[in-house]
C-alpha atoms as a PDB file:
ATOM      1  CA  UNK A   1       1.301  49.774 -36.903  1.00  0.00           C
ATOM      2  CA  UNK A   2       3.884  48.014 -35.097  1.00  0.00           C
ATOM      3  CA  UNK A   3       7.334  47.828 -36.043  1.00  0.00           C
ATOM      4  CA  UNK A   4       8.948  44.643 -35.940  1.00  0.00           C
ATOM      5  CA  UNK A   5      12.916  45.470 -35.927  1.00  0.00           C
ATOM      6  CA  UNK A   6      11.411  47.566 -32.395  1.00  0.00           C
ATOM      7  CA  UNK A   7      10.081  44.523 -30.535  1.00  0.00           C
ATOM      8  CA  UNK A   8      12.188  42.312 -27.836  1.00  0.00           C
ATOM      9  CA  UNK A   9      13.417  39.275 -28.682  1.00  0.00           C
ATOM     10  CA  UNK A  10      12.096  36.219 -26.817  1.00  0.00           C
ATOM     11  CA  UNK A  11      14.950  34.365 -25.499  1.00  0.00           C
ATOM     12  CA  UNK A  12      14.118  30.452 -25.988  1.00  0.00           C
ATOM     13  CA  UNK A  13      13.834  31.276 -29.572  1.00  0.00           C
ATOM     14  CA  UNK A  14      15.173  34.799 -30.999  1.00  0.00           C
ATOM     15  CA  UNK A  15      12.408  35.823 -32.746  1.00  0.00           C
ATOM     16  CA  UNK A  16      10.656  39.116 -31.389  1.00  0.00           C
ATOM     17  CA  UNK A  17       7.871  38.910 -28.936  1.00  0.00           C
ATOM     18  CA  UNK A  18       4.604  40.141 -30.275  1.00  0.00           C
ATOM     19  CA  UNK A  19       3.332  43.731 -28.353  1.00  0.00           C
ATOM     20  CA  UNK A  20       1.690  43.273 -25.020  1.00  0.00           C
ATOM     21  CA  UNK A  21      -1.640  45.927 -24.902  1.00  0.00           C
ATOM     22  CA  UNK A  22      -3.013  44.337 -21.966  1.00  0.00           C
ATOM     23  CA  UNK A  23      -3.374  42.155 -18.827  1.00  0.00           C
ATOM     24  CA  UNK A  24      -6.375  40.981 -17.158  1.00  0.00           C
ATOM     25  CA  UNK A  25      -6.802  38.793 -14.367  1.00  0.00           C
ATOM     26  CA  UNK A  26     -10.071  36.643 -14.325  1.00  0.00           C
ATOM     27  CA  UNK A  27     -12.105  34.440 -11.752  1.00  0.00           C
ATOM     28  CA  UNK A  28     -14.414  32.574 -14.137  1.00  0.00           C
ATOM     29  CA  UNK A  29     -13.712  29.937 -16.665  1.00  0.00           C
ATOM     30  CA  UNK A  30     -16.935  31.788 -18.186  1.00  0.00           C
ATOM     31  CA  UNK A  31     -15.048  35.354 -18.090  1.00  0.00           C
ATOM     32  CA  UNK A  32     -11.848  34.024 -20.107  1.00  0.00           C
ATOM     33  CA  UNK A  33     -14.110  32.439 -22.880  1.00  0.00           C
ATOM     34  CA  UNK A  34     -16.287  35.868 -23.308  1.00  0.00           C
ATOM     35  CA  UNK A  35     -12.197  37.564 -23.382  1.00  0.00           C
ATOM     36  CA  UNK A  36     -10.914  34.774 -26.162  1.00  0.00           C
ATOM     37  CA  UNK A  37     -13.625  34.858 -27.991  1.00  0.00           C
ATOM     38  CA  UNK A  38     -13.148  38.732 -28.342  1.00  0.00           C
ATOM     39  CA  UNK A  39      -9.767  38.693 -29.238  1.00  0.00           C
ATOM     40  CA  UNK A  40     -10.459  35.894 -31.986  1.00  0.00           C
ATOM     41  CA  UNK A  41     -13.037  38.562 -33.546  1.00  0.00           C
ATOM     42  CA  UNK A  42     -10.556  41.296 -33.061  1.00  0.00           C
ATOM     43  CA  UNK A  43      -7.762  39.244 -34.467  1.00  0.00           C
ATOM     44  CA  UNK A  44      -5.415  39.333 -31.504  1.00  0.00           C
ATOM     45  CA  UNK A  45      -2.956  37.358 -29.910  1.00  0.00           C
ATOM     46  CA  UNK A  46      -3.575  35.759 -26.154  1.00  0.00           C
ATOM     47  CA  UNK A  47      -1.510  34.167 -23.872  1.00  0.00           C
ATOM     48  CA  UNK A  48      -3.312  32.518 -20.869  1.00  0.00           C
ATOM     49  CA  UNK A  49      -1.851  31.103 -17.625  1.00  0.00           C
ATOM     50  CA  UNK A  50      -3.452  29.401 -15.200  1.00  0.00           C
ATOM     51  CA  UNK A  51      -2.851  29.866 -10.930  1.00  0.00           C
ATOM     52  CA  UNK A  52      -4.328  28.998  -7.542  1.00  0.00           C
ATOM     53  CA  UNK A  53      -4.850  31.564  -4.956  1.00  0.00           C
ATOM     54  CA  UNK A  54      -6.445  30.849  -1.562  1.00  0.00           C
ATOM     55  CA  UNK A  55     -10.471  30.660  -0.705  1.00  0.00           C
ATOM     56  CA  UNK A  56     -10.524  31.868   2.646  1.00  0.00           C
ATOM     57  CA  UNK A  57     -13.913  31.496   2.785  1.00  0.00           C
ATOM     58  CA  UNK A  58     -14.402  27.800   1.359  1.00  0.00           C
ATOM     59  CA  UNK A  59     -11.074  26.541   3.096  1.00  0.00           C
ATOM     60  CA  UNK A  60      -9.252  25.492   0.212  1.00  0.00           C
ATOM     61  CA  UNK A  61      -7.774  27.279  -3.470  1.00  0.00           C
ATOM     62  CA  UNK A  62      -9.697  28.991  -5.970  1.00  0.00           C
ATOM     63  CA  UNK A  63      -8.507  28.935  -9.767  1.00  0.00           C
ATOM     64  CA  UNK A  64      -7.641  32.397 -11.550  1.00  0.00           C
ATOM     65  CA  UNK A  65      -6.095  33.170 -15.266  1.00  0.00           C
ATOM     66  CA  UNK A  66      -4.349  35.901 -16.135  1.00  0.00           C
ATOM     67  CA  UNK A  67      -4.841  36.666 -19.991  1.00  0.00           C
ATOM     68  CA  UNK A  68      -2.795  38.957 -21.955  1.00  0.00           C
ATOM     69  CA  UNK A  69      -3.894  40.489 -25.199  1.00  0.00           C
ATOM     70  CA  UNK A  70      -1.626  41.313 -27.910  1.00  0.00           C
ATOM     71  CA  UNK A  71      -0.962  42.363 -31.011  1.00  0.00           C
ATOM     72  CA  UNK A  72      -0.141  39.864 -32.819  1.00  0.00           C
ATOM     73  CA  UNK A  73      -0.814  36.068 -32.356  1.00  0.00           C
ATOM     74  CA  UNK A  74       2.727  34.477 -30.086  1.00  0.00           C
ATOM     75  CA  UNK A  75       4.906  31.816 -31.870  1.00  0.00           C
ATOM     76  CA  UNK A  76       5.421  28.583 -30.642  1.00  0.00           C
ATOM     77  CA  UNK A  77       7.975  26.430 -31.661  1.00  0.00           C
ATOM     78  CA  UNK A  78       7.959  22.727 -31.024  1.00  0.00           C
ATOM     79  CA  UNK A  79      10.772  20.843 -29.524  1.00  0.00           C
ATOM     80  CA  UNK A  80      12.717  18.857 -32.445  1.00  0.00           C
ATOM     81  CA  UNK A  81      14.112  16.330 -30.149  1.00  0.00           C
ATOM     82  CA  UNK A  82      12.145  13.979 -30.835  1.00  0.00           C
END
């Protein structure tokens, strides 16, 4: 069990930051589904990001993701600006 009043606070909006149990760093668009899809059965939280790192070997950038697992599902709040 995780105790809320223990977790950080996120800065942007003050509520705390659901527990981070892992990171993994994937090559495949087919990889990160297989990942999601095991989290959604699990009932975790994700957060995905996206980057490009170099393909030496085909000249040009290769796209990874870096997907972290957590505890509880993250919070996003949208913009009331509008």
């Amino acid at each position: 069990m995780t105790d809320v009043e223990s977790k950080i606070e996120d800065e942007t909006t003050g509520e705390p930051t659901p527990e981070l149990i892992a990171t993994h760093y994937l090559s495949s668009v087919d990889e990160l589904v297989e990942h999601l899809r095991a989290a959604d059965q699990l009932g975790l939280g994700v957060r995905v990001s996206s980057y490009l790192v170099a393909d030496e070997d085909a000249g040009g950038f290769a796209g990874r993701w870096e997907l972290e697992l957590l505890m509880s599902s993250p919070v996003h709040q949208e913009d009331e600006a509008e």
